[in-house]
Structures are given as C-alpha cells and as structure tokens.
Protein backbone atom coordinates (compact mmCIF):
# COMPACT_ATOMS: atom_id res chain seq x y z
CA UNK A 1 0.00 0.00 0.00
CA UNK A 2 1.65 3.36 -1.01
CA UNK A 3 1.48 5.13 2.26
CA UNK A 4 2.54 9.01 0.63
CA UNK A 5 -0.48 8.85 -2.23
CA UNK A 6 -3.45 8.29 1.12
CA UNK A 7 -1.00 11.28 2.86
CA UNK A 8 -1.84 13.56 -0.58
CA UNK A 9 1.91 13.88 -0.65
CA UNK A 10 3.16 14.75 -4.18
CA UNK A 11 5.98 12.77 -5.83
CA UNK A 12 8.23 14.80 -8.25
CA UNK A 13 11.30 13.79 -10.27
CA UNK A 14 14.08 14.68 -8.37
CA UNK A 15 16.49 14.18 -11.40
CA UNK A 16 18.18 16.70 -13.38
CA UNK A 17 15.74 16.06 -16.48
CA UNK A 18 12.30 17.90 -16.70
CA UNK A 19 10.00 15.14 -16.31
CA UNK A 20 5.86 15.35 -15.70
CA UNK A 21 4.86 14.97 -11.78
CA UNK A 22 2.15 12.86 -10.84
CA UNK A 23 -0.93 14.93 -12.03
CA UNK A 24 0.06 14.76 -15.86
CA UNK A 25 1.20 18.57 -15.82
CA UNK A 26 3.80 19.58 -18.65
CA UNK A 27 7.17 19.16 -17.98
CA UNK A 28 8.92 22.75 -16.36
CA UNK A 29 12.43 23.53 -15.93
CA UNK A 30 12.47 25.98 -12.75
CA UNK A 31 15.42 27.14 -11.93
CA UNK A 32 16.10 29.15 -8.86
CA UNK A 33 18.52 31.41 -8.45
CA UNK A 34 21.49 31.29 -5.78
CA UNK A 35 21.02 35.18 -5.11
CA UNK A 36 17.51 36.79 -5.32
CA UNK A 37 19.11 40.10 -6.12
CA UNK A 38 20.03 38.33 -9.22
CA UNK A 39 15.83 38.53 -10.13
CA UNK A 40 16.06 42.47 -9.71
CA UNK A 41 16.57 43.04 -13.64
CA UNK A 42 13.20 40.60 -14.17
CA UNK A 43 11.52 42.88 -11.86
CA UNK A 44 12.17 46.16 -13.52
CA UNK A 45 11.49 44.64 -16.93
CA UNK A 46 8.12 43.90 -15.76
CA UNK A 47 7.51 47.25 -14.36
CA UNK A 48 8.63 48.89 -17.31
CA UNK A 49 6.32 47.09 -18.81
CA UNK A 50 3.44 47.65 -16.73
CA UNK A 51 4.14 51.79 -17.04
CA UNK A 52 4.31 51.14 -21.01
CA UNK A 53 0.48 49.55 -20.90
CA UNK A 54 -0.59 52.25 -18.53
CA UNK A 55 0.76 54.92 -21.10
CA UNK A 56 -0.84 53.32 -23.71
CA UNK A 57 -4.06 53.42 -21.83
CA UNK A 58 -3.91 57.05 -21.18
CA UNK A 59 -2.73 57.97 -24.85
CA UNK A 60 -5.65 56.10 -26.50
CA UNK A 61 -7.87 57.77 -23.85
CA UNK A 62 -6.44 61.65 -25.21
CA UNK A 63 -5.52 60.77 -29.16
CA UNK A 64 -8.84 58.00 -29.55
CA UNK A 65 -11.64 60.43 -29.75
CA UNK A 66 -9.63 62.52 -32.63
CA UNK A 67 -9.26 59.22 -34.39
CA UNK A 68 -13.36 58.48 -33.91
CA UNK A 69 -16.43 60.33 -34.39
CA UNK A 70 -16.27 61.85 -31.33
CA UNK A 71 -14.60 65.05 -32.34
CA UNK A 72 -16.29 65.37 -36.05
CA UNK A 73 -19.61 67.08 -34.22
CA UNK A 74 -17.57 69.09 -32.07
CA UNK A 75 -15.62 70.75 -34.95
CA UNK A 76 -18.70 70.99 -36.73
CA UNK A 77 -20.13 73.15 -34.39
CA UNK A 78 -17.48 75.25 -33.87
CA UNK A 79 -17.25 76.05 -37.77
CA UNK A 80 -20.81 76.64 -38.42
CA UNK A 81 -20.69 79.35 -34.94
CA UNK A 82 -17.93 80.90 -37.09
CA UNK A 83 -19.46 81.26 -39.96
CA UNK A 84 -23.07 82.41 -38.30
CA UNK A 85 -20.62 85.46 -36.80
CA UNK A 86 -18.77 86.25 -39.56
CA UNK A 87 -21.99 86.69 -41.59
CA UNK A 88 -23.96 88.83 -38.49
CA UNK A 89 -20.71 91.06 -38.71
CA UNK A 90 -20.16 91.29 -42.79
CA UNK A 91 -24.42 91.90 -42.38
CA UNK A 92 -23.70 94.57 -39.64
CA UNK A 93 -20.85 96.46 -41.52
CA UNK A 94 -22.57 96.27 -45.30
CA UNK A 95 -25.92 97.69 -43.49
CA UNK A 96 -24.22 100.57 -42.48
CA UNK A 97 -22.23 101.03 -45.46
CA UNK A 98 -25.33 100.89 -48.25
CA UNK A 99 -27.44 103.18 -45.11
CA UNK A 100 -29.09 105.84 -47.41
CA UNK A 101 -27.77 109.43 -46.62
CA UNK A 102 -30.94 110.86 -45.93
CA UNK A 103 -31.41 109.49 -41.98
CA UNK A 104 -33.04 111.54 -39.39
CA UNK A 105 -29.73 113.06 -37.56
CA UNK A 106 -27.32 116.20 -38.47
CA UNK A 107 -25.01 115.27 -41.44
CA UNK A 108 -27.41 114.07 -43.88
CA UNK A 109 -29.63 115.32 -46.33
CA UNK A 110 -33.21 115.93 -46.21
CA UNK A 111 -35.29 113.19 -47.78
CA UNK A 112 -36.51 113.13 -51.41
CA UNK A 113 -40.16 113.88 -50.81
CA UNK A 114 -42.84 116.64 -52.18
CA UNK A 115 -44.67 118.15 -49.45
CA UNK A 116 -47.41 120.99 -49.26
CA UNK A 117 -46.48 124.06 -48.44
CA UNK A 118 -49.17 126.42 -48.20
CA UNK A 119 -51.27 124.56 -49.73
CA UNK A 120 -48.78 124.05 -53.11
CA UNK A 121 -47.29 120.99 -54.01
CA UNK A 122 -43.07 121.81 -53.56
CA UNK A 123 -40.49 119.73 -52.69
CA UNK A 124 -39.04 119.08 -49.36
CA UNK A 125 -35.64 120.52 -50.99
CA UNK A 126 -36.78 123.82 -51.53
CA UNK A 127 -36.82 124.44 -47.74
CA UNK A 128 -33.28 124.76 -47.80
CA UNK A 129 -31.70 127.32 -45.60
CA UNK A 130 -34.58 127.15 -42.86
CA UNK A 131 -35.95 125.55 -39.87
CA UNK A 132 -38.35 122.88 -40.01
CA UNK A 133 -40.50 122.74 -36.73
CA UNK A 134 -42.19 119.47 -36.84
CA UNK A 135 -45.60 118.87 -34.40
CA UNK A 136 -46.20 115.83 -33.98
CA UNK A 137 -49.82 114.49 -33.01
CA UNK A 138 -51.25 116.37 -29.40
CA UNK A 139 -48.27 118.59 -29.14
CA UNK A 140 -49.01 121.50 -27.19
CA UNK A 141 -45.87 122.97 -28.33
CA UNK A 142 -45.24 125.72 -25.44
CA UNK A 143 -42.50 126.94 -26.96
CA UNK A 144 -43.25 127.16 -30.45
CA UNK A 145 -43.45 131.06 -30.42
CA UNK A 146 -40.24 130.82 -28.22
CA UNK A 147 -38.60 129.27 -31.18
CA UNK A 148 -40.57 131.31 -33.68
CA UNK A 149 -38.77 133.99 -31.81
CA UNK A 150 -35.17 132.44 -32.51
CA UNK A 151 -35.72 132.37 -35.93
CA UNK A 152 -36.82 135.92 -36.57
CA UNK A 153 -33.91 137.06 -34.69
CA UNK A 154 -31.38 134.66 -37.14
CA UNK A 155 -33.37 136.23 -39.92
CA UNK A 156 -34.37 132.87 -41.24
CA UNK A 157 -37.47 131.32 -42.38
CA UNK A 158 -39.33 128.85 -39.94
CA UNK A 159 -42.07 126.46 -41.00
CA UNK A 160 -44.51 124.47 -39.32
CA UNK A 161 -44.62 121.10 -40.16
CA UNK A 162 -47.32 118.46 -39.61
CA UNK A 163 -48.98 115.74 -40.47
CA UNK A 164 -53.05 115.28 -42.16
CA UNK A 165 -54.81 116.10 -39.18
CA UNK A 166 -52.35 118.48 -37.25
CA UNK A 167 -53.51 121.30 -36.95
CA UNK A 168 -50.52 122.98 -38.19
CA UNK A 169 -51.66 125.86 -40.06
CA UNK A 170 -53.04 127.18 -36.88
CA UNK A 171 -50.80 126.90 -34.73
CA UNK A 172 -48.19 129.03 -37.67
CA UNK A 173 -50.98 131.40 -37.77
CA UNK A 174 -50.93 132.08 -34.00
CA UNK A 175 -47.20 132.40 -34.43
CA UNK A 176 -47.42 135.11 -36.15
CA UNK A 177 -46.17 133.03 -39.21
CA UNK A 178 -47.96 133.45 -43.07
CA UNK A 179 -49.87 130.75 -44.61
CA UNK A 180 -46.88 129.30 -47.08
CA UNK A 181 -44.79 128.84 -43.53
CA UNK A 182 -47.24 125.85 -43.16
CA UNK A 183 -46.26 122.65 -44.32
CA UNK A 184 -48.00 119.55 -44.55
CA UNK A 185 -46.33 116.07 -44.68
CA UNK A 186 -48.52 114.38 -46.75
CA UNK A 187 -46.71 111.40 -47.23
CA UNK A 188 -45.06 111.18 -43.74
CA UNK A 189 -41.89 111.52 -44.70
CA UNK A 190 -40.25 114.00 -42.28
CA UNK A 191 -41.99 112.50 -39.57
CA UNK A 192 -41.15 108.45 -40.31
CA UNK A 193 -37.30 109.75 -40.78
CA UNK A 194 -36.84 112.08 -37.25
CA UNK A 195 -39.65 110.30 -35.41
CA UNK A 196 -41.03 113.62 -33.38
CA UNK A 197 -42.12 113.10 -30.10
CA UNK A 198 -42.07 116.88 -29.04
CA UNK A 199 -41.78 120.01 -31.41
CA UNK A 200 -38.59 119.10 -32.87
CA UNK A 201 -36.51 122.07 -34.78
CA UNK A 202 -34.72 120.73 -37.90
CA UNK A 203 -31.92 123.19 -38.62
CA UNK A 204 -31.76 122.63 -42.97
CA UNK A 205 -28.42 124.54 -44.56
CA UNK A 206 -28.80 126.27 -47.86
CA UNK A 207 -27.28 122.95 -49.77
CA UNK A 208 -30.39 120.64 -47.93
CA UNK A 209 -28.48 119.33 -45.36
CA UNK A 210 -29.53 118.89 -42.37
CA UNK A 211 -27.11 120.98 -39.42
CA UNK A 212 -28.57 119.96 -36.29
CA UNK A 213 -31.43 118.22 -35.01
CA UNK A 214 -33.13 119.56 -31.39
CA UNK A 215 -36.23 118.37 -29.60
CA UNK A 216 -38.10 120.30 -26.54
CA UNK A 217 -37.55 119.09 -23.28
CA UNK A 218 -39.73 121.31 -22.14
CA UNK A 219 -36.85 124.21 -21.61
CA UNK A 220 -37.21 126.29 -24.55
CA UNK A 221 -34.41 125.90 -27.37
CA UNK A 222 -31.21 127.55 -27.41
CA UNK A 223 -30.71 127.88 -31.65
CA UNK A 224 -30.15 131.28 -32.25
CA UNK A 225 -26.35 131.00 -32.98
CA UNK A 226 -26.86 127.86 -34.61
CA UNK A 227 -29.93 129.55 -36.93
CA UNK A 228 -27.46 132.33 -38.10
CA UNK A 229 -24.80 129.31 -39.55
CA UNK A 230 -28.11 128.91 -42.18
CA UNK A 231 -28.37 132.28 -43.15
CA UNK A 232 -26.44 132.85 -46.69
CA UNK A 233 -22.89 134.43 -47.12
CA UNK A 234 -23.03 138.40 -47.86
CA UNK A 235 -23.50 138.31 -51.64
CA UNK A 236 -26.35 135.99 -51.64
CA UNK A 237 -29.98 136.17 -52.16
CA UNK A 238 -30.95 136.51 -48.48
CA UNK A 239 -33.49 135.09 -46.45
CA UNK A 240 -36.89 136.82 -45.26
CA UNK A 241 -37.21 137.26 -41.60
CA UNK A 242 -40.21 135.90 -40.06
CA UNK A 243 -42.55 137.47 -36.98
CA UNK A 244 -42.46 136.14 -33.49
CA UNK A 245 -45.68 135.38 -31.73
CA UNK A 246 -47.75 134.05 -28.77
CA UNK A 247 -46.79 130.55 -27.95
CA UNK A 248 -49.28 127.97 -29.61
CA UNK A 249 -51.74 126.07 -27.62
C-alpha cells in the first residue's frame, strides 16, 4: 500500500531532467537562483512594462476620440458658430455702409419727398436754408413762439410742419407766421425719418443738409447762434425774416 499517495503527498522527479509529476502537468524547468538580487533586472522589466500599458491606456484615452467620431460634431459646431458670426458682422458692416444718406440726424440730407407748403405741391428741398418745426400728433408745443422767436432774430425762415390732421396751419398762424410757412407732410416723410415726439426744430443749410437736429424738453431751445450758420454768405440772395408770436396752444 503506497502510504505518501493516502497522505496527498506529491511525488516529483528529483532528477536533473524535466519530467511530468504525478498529475500529468507539462514538464517545467524551474530554476532558482542562488542570489535573489540576481531577479532584480526581471523585476524592472516587468515594471517597465506595466508603465508602457498604462501609457498606452492614457494615450488612446487623449488621441482615440480625434481618431473616432467623437470630435467630427464638435468641430462641426465650432465652424458653423464661425461662420453664423462672420456673416452677423459682414451683415452689420454692409448695413451701415449701403445706409441711405438721408437718416433723421445732423449730417445728412433731407429726404426726397414733395410736401405741401401752403397749400402748393413743392419739394421738401426747396426748404433749404430754414428751420423745419415738426408737431407731432397732441403737441401743445409751449414753446413754439419761443422758437418762432429764434428764428426771426437769425433772420431765417421757420415752418410748421405736420402731419393730415395736425392742426398745423393754426398753430403758424398764431405764431405770427404766413400761410406758405405751413407745411403739410402728406406722405409722412419727415416724420417716419426724425420720429417727433415733441416740437422738434430741424436746422436745414442752404445745400439741404440737415445741421442739427433739437427736440423740446420742455426748456425752450437755445438755436439762435446755430440759426445764423443757415443764413447765406453776404452776396447771396438773403433770407426773409419771419414774426415772433404768442406761444401755440
């Protein structure tokens, strides 16, 4: 009776050729060294080879998504946000560029537009070298005879401008204005381009454009130096003076 195989003890070659053991394992060949320091260059081998699969790891992590799909929407974005801004800006800058010289602010021209004055078809260009008072809808224009007053004393023309249904010819006439110093904007032209909210004093040169641009804030105006830059150069044709009157209602 074989007393080691009941103790489970295990029964290897103890030869110098590999052989197999008992349990039909593969032949090995283990050799162990005298001197463990002499295992120290297997060691660092493997844990220069464990930091190369951990760089790996982290370098497919960073580069992988640039390689995929991951970074095609991305980019996408980004290129169509460029080119949404650069067309808002080129949009921006050509708008202001091709902006018709005829907007509601000193620098620019009058607008090309026949109004009424006194009742005759003329257009807005002939006014040149005056000031355009513009009433807009329920002014009570305090200090229309104030400005009326301006005017006479810059020996330039003044004309009351309104809208159908302004009653601009009345308030000229308590101004102490004539009838052909009322204007009406038939078309709406004056008053779509400066947008009065109060009586507004548009100060027109002698070429048609427009000098300055001054609404009431309820202080009176202050345009009497600025009326006598309208008033032509000694030589010229002149400009009637107008009469100062009550303030309009």
């Amino acid at each position: 009776m074989n007393v080691a195989a009941h103790a489970g003890e295990m029964r290897v070659n103890i030869g110098g050729d590999p052989g197999r053991d008992d349990y039909g394992l593969p032949p090995v060949d283990i050799e162990v060294p005298d001197d463990a320091r002499e295992l120290d260059r297997d060691v660092q081998a493997y844990r220069r080879e464990l930091r190369a699969l951990r760089w790996r790891g982290r370098t497919r992590w960073l580069v992988g998504p640039l390689g995929r799909d991951g970074m095609v929407l991305p980019l996408l974005a980004g290129c169509l946000a460029l080119t949404l801004l650069a067309g808002t800006l080129l949009t921006v800058f050509s708008g202001e560029q091709m902006t018709p010289p005829s907007l509601g602010r000193a620098g620019y021209r009058l607008p090309n537009a026949v109004v009424q004055v006194g009742g005759t078809p003329a257009q807005l260009s002939s006014l040149s070298g005056s000031v355009l008072a513009l009433v807009p809808p329920s002014c009570r224009c305090r200090d229309l005879g104030q400005l009326a007053a301006e005017a006479n004393t810059a020996g330039v023309q003044l004309y009351i401008v309104g809208t159908p249904g302004v009653p601009f010819a009345d308030m000229a006439r308590r101004a102490g204005l004539a009838a052909t110093n009322a204007v009406e904007d038939t078309q709406g032209v004056l008053s779509d381009t400066y947008h009065p909210v109060t009586l507004t004093a548009v100060l027109v040169d002698t070429d048609g454009s427009v000098t300055e641009v001054a609404s009431d804030r309820g202080k009176g105006f202050q345009l009497t130096a600025a009326m006598h830059s309208l008033v032509p150069h000694p030589g010229g044709t002149g400009t009637a003076s107008v009469a100062a009157g009550p303030a309009g209602g």
